[in-house]
Protein backbone atom coordinates (compact mmCIF):
# COMPACT_ATOMS: atom_id res chain seq x y z
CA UNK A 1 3.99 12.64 -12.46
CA UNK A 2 6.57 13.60 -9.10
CA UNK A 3 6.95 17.58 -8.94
CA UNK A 4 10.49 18.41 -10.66
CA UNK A 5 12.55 18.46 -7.14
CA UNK A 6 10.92 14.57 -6.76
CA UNK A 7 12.30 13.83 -9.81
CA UNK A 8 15.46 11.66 -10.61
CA UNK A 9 18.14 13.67 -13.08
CA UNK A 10 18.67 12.08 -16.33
CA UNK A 11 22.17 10.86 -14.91
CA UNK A 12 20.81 9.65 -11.98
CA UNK A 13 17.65 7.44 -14.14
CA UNK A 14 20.58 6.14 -16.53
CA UNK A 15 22.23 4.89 -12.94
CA UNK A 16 18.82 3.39 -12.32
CA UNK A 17 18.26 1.34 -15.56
CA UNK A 18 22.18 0.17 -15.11
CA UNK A 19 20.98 -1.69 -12.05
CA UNK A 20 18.06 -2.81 -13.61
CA UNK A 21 20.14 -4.43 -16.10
CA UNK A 22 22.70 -5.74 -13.96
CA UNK A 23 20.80 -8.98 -12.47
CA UNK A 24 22.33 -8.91 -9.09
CA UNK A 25 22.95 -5.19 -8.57
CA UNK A 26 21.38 -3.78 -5.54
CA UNK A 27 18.46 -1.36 -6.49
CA UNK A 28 19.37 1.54 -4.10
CA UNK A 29 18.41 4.89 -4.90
CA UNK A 30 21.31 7.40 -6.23
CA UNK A 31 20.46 10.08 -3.90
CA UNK A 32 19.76 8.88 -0.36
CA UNK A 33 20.94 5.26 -0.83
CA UNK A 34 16.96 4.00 0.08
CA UNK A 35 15.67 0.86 -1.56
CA UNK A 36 14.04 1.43 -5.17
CA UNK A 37 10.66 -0.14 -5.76
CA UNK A 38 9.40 -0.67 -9.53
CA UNK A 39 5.57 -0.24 -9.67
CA UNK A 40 3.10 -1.83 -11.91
CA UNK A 41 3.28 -0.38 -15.22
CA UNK A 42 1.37 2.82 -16.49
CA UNK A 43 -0.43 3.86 -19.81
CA UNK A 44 -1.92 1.48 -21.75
CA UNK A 45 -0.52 -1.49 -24.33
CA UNK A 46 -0.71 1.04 -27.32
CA UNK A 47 1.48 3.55 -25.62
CA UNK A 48 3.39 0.92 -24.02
CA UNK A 49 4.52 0.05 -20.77
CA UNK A 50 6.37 2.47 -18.45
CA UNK A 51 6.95 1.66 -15.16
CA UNK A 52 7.73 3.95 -12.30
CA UNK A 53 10.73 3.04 -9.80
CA UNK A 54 10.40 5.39 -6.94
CA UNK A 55 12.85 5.62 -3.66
CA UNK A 56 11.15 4.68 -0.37
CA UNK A 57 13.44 6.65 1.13
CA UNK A 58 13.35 10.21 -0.21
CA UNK A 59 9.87 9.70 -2.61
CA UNK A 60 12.08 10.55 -5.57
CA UNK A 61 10.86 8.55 -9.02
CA UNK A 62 11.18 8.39 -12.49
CA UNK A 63 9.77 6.30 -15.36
CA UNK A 64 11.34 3.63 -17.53
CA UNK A 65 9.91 1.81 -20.39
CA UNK A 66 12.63 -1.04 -20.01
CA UNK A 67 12.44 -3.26 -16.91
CA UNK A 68 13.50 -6.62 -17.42
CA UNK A 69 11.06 -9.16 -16.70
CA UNK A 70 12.91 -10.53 -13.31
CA UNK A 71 12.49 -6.98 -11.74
CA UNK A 72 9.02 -5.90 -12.70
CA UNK A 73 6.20 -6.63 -9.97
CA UNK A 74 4.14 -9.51 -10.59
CA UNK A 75 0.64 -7.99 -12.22
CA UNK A 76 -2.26 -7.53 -9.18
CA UNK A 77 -4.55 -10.51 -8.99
CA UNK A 78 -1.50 -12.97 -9.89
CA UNK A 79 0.05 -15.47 -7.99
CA UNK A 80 3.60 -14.56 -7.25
């Protein structure tokens, strides 16, 4: 997990998952204004799927267990 000053706030994640929803927002990181990638999921089916979205930009990330399906990455080994 990102050290607490890598970290997005809890205002700044519930910016993040707005644009996730929004189908064409831009996903641009609340801080610095840097792109925001969503990375393959982590943890396992039972736990479910969270998914990390980290700034290239500053390095800041947070987790979210509710990425729609058109901005998750496609799975490794899959054809895009």
């Amino acid at each position: 997990m990102p050290d607490a000053e890598k970290r997005f706030s809890l205002e700044e994640t519930a910016a993040i998952r707005a644009a996730l929803h929004a189908p064409n927002a831009a996903m641009v990181c609340p801080r610095c204004g840097g792109a925001l990638t969503v990375e393959y999921p982590v943890g396992t089916a039972s736990m479910g799927h969270y998914w990390e979205v980290r700034c290239s930009g500053c390095a800041t990330a947070t987790y979210v267990s509710d990425v729609p399906r058109g901005r998750r990455p496609t799975p490794p080994g899959s054809q895009p």
